[in-house]
Protein backbone atom coordinates (compact mmCIF):
# COMPACT_ATOMS: atom_id res chain seq x y z
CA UNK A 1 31.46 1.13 3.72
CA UNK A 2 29.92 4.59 2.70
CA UNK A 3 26.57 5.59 2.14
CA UNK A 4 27.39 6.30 -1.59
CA UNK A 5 28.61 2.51 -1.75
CA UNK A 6 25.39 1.31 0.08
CA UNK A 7 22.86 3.46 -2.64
CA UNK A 8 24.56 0.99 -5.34
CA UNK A 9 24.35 -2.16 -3.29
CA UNK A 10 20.57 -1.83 -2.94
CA UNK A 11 20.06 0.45 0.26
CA UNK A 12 18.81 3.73 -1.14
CA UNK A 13 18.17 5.73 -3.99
CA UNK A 14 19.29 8.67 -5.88
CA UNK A 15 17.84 12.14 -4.24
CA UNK A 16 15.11 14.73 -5.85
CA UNK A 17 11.95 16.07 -5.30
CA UNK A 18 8.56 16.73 -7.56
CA UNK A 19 5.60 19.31 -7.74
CA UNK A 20 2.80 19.53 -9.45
CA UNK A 21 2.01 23.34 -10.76
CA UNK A 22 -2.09 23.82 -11.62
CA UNK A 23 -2.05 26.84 -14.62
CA UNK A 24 -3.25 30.05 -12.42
CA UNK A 25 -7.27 31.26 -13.59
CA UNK A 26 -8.09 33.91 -15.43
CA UNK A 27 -11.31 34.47 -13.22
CA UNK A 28 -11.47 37.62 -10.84
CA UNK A 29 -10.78 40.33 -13.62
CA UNK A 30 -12.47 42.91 -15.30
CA UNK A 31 -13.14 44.32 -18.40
CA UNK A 32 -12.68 47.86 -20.13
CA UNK A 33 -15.19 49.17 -17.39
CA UNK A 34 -13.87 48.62 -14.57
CA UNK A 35 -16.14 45.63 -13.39
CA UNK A 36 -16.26 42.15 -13.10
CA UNK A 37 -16.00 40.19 -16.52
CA UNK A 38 -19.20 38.29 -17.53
CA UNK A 39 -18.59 34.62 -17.36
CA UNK A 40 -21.80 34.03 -20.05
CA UNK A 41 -22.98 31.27 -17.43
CA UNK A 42 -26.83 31.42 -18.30
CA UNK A 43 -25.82 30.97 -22.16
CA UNK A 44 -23.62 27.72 -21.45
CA UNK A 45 -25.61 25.98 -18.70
CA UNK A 46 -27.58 23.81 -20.74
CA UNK A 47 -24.77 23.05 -22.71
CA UNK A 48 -22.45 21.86 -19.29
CA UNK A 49 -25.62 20.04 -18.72
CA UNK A 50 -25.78 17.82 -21.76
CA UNK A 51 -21.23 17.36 -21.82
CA UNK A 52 -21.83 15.92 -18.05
CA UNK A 53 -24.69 13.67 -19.08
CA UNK A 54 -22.73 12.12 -22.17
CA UNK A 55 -19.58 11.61 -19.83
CA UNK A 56 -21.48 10.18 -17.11
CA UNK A 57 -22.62 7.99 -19.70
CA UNK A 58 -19.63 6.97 -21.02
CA UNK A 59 -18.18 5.84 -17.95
CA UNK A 60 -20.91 4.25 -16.81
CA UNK A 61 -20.65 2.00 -20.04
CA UNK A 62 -16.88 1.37 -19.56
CA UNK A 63 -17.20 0.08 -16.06
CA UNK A 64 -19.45 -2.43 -16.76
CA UNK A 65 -17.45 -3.51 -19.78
CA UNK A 66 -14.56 -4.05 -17.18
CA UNK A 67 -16.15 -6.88 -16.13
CA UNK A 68 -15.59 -9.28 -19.12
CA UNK A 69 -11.64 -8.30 -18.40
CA UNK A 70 -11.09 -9.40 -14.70
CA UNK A 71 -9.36 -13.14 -15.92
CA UNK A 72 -6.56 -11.39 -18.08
CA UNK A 73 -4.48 -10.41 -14.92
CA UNK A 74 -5.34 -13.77 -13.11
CA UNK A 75 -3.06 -16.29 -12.41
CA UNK A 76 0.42 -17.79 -12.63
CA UNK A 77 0.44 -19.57 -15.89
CA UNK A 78 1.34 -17.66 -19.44
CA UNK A 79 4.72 -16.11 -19.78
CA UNK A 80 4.25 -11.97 -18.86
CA UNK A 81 5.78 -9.68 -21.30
CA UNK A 82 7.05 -6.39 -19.55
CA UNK A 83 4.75 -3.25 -19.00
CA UNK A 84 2.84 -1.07 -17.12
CA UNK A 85 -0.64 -1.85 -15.75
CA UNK A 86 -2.96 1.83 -15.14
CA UNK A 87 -3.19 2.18 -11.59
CA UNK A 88 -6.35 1.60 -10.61
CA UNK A 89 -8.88 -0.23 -8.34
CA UNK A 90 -9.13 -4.07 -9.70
CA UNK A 91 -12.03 -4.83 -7.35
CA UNK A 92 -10.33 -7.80 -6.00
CA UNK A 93 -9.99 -7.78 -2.74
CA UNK A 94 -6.65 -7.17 -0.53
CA UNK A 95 -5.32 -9.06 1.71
CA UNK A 96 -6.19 -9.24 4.89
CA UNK A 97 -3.13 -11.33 6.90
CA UNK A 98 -0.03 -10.12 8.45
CA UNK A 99 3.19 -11.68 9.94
CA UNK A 100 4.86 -9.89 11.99
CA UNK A 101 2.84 -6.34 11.17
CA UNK A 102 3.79 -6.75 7.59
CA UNK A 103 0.95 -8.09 4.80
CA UNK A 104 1.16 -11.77 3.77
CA UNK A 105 -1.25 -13.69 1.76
CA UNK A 106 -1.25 -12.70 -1.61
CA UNK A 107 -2.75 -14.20 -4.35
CA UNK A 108 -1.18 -16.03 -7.17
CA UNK A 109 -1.62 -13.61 -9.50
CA UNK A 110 -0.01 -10.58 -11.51
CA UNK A 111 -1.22 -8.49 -9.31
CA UNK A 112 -0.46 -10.31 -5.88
CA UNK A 113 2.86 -10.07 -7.03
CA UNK A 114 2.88 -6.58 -7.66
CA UNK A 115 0.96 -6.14 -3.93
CA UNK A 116 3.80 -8.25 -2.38
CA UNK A 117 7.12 -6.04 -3.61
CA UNK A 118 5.22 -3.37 -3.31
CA UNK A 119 4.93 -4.16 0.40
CA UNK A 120 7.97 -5.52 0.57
CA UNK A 121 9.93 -2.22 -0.83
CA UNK A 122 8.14 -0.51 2.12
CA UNK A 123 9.46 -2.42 4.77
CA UNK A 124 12.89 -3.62 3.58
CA UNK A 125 13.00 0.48 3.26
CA UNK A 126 11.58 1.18 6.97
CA UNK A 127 13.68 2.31 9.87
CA UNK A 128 13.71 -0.90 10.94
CA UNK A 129 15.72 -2.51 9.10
CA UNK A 130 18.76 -0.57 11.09
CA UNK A 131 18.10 -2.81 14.08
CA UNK A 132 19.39 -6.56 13.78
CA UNK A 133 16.52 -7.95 15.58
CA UNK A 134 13.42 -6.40 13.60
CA UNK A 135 15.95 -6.24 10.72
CA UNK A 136 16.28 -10.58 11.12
CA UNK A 137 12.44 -10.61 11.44
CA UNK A 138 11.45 -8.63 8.33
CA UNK A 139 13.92 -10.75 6.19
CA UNK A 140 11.95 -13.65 8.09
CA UNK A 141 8.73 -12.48 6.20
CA UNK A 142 9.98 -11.22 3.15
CA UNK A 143 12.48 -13.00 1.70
CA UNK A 144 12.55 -16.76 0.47
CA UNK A 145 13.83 -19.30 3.28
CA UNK A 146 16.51 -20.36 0.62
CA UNK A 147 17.40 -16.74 0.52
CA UNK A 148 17.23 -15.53 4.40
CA UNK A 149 20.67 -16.61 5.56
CA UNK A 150 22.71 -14.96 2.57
CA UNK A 151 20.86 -11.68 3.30
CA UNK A 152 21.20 -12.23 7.10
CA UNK A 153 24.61 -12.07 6.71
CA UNK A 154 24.91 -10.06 3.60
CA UNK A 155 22.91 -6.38 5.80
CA UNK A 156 24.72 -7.63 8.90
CA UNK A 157 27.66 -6.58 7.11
CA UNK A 158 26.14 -2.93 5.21
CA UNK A 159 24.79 -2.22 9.06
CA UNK A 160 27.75 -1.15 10.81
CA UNK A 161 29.04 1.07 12.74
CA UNK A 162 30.46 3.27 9.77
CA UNK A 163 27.46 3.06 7.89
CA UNK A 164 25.16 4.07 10.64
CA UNK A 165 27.45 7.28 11.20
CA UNK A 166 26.90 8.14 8.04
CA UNK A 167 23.27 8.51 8.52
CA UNK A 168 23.65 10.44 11.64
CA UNK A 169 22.71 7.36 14.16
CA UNK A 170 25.21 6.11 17.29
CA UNK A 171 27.94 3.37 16.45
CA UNK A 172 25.29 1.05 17.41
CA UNK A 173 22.34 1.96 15.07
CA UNK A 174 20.71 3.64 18.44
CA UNK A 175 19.12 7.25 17.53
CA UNK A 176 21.06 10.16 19.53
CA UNK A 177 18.82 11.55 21.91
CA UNK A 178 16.64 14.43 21.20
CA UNK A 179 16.36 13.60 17.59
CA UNK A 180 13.77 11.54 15.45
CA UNK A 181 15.36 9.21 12.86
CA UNK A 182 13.45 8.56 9.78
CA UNK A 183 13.71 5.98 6.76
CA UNK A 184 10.64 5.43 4.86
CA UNK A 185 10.07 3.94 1.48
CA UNK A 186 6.76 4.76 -0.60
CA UNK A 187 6.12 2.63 -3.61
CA UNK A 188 4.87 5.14 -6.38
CA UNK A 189 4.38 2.56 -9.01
CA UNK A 190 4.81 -1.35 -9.92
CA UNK A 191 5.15 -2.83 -12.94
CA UNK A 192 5.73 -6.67 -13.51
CA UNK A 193 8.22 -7.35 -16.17
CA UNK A 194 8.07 -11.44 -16.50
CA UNK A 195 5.41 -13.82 -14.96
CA UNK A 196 5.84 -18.20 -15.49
CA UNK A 197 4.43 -20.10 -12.72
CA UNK A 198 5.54 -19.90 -9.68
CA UNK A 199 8.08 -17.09 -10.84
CA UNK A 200 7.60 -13.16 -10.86
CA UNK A 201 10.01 -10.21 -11.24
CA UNK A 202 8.82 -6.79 -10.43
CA UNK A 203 9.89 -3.64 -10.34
CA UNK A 204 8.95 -0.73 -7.74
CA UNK A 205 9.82 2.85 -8.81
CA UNK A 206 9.84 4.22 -4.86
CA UNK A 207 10.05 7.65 -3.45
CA UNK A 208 12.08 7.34 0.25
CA UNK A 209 12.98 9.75 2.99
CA UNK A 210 16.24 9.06 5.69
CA UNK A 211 17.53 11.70 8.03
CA UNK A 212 17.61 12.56 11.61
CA UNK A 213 15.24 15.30 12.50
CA UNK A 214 16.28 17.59 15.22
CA UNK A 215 17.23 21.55 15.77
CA UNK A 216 21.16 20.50 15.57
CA UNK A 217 21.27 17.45 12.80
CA UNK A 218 24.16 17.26 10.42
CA UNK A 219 22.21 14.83 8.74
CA UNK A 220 18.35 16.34 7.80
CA UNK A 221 15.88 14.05 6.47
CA UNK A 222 16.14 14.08 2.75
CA UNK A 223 14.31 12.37 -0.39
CA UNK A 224 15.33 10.38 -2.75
CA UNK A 225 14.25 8.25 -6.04
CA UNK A 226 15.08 4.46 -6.81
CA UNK A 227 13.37 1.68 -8.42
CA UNK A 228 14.17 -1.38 -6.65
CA UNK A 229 13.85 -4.76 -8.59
CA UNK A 230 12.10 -7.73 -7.20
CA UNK A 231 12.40 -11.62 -8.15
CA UNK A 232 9.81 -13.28 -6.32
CA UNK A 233 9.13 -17.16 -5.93
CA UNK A 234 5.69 -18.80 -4.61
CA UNK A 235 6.67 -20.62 -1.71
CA UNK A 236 3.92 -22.58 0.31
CA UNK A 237 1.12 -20.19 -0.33
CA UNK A 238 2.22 -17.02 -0.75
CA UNK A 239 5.26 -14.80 -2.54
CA UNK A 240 8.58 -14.24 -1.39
CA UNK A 241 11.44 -12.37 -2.29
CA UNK A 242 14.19 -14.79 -3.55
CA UNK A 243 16.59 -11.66 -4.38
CA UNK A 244 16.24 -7.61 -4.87
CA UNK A 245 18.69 -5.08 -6.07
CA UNK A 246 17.88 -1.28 -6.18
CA UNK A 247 18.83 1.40 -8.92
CA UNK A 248 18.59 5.41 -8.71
CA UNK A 249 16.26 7.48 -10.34
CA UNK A 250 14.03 8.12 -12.31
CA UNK A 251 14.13 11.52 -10.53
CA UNK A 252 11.74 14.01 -11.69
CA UNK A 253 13.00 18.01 -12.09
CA UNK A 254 13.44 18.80 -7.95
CA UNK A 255 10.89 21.62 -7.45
CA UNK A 256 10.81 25.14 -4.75
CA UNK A 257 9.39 23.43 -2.26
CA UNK A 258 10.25 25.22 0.90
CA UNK A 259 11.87 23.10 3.14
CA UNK A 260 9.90 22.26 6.35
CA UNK A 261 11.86 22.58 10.10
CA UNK A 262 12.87 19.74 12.06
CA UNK A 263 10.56 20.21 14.60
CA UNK A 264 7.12 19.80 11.72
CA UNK A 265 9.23 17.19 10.15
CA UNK A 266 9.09 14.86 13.60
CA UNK A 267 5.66 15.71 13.93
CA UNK A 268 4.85 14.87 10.81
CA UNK A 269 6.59 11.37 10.86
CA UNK A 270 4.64 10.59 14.13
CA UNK A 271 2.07 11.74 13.12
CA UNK A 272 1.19 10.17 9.59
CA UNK A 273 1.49 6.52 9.59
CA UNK A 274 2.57 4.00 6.53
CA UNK A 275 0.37 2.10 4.17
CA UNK A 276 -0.58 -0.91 3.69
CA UNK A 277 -0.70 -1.64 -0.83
CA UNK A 278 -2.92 -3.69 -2.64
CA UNK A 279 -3.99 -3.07 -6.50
């Protein structure tokens, strides 16, 4: 099985990259003289003055409307139409459990479901999952037990020895030595498109990186854009996956982003740790 045929069966995602360009200032030039231009900065102080009093205003009056707004995301009950929720602090509190390093314990709500793919994106998408023990634990955690045993046997399968050559790892899924092997998934947003009961189905948009990092790779860590779709079912107390399938894109425009060596790549993947996500 190639890698292309694993990117449609729900492995990984499409590739790209994104930047953000700021407009460059005008300040630092001169005028017909020859020296510095005159910002006008005693003229327009009291008026800066008043503008940051109003706004401060403002949003001091639209957080404490927020309040009256907290039960609208609660729950399991109504049917939830699709769309996108602004990404923001909810003042609920995360959770606070884990099983097996991964979180657990989310709330029956719209957004405990979105917390829950959005954790379990990152570590169905972590390195991992390219090691059948850790791999059998994480589907332990994640997925429903009605659903464990078909994807047991289903990424026992998309694991093998072709698969991992493709990636740049040994027949075995062991990392050659001298060379740092990355897979990381990073949720960018969630969005829950239906919510009844004790049913949920969510979709992450997800930024990853896979490579192998190392002065001689074939295989350099690249990036790639996917939005993997979660249908999650409350079991006991908490959610868990019952299926998920993966799509490319959306990609944004890739940008000039000069790519980094191997050696500050596998310092940075040491280095920087994952998250943990809760809205």
């Amino acid at each position: 099985m190639s890698l292309d045929d694993e990117r449609n069966d729900g492995l990984y995602g499409g590739s790209g990259e994104t930047r953000t360009r700021l407009p460059e200032g005008e300040g630092g030039g001169q005028d017909g003289y020859g020296g510095p231009r005159r910002s006008g900065r005693s003229s327009s102080r009291s008026l800066v003055t008043v503008v940051g009093v109003v706004v401060l205003l403002i949003a001091a009056i639209a957080f404490a409307n927020r309040g009256g707004d907290e039960g609208s995301s609660g729950g399991g009950g109504g049917d939830k139409k699709a769309g996108a929720d602004p990404t923001a602090a909810s003042g609920q509190k995360p959770v606070d459990g884990k099983t097996s390093g991964i979180p657990s314990g989310f709330a029956k709500s719209e957004q405990g479901a979105e917390s829950a793919a959005a954790n379990y994106a990152v570590a169905l998408g972590s390195a991992d999952m390219f090691n059948k023990t850790t791999r059998d634990s994480i589907l332990q955690v994640v997925m429903a037990p009605s659903s464990v045993s078909t994807f047991k046997a289903r990424l026992d399968k998309a694991y093998g020895a072709a698969f991992f050559k493709n990636v740049g790892l040994n027949e075995d899924g062991t990392t050659p030595k001298g060379y740092q092997f990355v897979s990381r998934t990073t949720p960018i947003g969630t969005k829950v498109t239906s919510l009844s009961g004790n049913k949920a189905t969510v979709e992450v948009w997800c930024s990853g990186l896979l490579g192998l990092a190392g002065e001689q790779s074939t295989k350099p860590v690249t990036n790639s854009w996917f939005t993997m779709t979660m249908k999650l079912g409350w079991t006991g107390d908490d959610w868990k996956a019952v299926t998920h399938s993966q799509k490319d894109g959306p990609a944004p425009v890739p940008g000039d982003d000069r790519a980094s060596g191997s050696d500050e790549i596998t310092k940075a993947v040491e280095g920087y740790g994952g998250f943990t996500y809760a809205r």
